[in-house]
Protein backbone atom coordinates (compact mmCIF):
# COMPACT_ATOMS: atom_id res chain seq x y z
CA UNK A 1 -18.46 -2.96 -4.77
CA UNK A 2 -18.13 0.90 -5.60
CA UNK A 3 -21.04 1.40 -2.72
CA UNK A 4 -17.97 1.81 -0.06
CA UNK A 5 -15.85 4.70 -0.78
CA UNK A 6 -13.68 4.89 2.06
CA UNK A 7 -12.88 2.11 4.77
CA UNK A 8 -11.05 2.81 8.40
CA UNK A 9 -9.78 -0.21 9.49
CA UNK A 10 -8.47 -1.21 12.73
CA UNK A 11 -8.20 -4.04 15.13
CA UNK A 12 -6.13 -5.33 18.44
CA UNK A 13 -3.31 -7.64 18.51
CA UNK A 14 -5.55 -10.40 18.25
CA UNK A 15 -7.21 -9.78 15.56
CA UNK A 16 -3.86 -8.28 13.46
CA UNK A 17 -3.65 -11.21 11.12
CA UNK A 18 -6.89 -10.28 9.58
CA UNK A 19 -6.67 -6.87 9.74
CA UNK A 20 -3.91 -7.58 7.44
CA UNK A 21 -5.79 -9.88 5.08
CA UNK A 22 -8.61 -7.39 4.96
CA UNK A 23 -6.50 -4.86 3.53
CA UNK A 24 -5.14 -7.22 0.81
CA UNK A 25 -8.84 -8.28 -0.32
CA UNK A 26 -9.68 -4.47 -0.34
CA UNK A 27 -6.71 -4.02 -2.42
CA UNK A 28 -7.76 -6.83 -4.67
CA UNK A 29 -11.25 -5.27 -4.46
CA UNK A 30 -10.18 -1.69 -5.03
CA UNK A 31 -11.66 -0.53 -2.18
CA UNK A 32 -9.85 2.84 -0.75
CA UNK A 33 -9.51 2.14 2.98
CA UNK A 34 -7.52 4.28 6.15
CA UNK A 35 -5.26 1.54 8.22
CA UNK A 36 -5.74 2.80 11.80
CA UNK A 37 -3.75 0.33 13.21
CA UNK A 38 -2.00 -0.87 14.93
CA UNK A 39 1.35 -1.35 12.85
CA UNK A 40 2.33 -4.83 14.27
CA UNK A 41 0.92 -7.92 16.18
CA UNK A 42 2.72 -6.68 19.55
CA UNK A 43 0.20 -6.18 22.30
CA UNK A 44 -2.01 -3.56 22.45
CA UNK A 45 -5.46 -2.78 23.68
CA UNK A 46 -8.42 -2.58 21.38
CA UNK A 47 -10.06 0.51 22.32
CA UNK A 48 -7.63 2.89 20.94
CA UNK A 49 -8.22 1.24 17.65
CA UNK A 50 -11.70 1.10 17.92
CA UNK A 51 -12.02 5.01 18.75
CA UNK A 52 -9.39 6.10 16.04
CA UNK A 53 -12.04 4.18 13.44
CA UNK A 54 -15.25 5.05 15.24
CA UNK A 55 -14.28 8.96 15.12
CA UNK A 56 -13.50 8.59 11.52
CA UNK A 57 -16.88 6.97 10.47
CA UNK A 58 -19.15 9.17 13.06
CA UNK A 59 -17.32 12.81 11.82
CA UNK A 60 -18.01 10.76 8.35
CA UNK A 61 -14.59 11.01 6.58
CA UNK A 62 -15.02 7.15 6.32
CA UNK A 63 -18.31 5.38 4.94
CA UNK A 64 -17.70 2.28 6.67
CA UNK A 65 -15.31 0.88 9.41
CA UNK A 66 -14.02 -2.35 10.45
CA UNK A 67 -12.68 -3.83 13.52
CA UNK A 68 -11.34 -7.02 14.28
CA UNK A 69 -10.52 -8.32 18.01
CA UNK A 70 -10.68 -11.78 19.24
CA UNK A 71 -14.30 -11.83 19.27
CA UNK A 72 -15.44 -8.81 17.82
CA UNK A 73 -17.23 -7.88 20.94
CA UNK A 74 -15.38 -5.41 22.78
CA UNK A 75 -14.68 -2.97 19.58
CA UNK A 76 -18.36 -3.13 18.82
CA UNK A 77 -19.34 -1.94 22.79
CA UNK A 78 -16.66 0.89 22.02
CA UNK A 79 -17.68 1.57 18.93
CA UNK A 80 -20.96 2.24 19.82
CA UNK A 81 -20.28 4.65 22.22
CA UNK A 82 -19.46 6.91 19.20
CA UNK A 83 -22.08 9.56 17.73
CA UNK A 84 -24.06 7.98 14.66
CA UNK A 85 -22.23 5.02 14.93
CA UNK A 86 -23.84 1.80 14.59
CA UNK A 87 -21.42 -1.30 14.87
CA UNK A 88 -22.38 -4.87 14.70
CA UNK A 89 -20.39 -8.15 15.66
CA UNK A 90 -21.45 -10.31 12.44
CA UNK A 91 -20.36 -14.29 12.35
CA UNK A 92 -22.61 -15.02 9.44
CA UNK A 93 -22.94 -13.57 6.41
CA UNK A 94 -26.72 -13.47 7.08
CA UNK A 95 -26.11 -11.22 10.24
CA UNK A 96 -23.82 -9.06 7.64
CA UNK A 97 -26.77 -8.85 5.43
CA UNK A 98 -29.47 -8.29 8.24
CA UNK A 99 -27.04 -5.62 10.01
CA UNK A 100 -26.79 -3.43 6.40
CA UNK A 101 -30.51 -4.08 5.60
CA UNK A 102 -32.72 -3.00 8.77
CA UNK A 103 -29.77 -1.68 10.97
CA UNK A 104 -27.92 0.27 8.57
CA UNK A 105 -24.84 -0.60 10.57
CA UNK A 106 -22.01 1.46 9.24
CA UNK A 107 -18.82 -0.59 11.04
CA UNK A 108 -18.45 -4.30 10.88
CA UNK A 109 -17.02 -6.61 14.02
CA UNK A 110 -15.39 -9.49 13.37
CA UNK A 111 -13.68 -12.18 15.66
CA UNK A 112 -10.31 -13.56 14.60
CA UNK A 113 -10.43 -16.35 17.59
CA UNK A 114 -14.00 -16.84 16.22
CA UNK A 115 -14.66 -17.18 12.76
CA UNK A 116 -12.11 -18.55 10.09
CA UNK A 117 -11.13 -16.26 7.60
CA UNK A 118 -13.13 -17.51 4.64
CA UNK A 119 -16.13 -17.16 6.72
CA UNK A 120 -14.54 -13.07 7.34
CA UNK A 121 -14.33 -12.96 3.87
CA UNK A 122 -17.47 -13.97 2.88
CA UNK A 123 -18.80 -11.20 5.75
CA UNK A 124 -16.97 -8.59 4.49
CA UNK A 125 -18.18 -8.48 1.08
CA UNK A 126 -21.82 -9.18 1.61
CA UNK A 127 -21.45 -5.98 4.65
CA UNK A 128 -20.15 -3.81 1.89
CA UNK A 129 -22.47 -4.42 -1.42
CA UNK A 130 -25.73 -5.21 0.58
CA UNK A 131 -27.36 -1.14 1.00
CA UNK A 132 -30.25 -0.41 4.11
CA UNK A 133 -33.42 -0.84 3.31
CA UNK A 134 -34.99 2.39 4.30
CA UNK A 135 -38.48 2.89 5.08
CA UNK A 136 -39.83 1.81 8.58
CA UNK A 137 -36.20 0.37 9.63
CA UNK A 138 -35.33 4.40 9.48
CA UNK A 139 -37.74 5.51 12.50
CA UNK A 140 -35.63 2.50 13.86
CA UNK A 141 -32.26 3.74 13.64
CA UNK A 142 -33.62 7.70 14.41
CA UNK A 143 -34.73 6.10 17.84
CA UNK A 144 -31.72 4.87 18.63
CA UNK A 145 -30.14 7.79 18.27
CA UNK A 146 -32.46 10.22 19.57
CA UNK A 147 -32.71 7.52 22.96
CA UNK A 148 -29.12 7.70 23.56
CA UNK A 149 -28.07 11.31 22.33
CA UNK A 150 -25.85 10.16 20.01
């Protein structure tokens, strides 16, 4: 798993508990990661964790991000506001695996009130080891940039 240098990791408070087991398995993984927050399961909202992450993978001083809400969707629609960012809301490892191949997606979603945390865990690592494909799925991802301006 050395593929993933450097992880920001953030979430809401309902998706804390995992945020908190994600750090563990990249400890047990020896995975350097930045803990964006938040610092407690008290309520908070989820964008201001999702921007502190997304600005730290799109001015690249992180490789990867991820974010953890209830379902995963609203840090990926905030996420993806963010320059060169490409976040995906994975509940399978397959999705994991498809996001990294042809999307090169460079923050993974999750859903604490939607997936149980073997499931996450099982995510997590395929997101990290599996590398993009390349080739045509490139042109892909250029489009989406160039299309959006960011």
């Amino acid at each position: 798993m050395d593929e993933a240098n450097l992880i920001a990791i953030g979430s809401d408070h309902a998706g804390f508990l995992y945020k908190e087991k994600i750090i563990s398995l990249l400890n047990v993984l020896k995975i350097s990661f930045i803990d964006c927050g938040p610092a407690s399961a008290d309520r908070c909202d989820y964008p201001d964790f999702a921007h502190l992450v997304s600005q730290k993978v799109s001015s690249k001083e992180c490789n990867f991000g991820i974010l953890v809400c209830g379902s995963g969707i609203g840090m990926s629609m905030v996420a993806n506001k963010h320059k060169g960012v490409r976040a995906a809301v994975c509940e399978s490892t397959k999705t994991a695996e498809l996001s990294r191949l042809h999307n090169n997606a460079n923050i993974l979603c999750l859903g604490e009130r939607v997936i149980n945390w073997e499931l996450a865990e099982n995510i997590i690592k395929t997101f990290l080891v599996i590398k993009f494909e390349g080739d045509r799925h490139s042109e892909r991802i250029n489009k989406i940039h160039k299309l959006t301006n960011l």
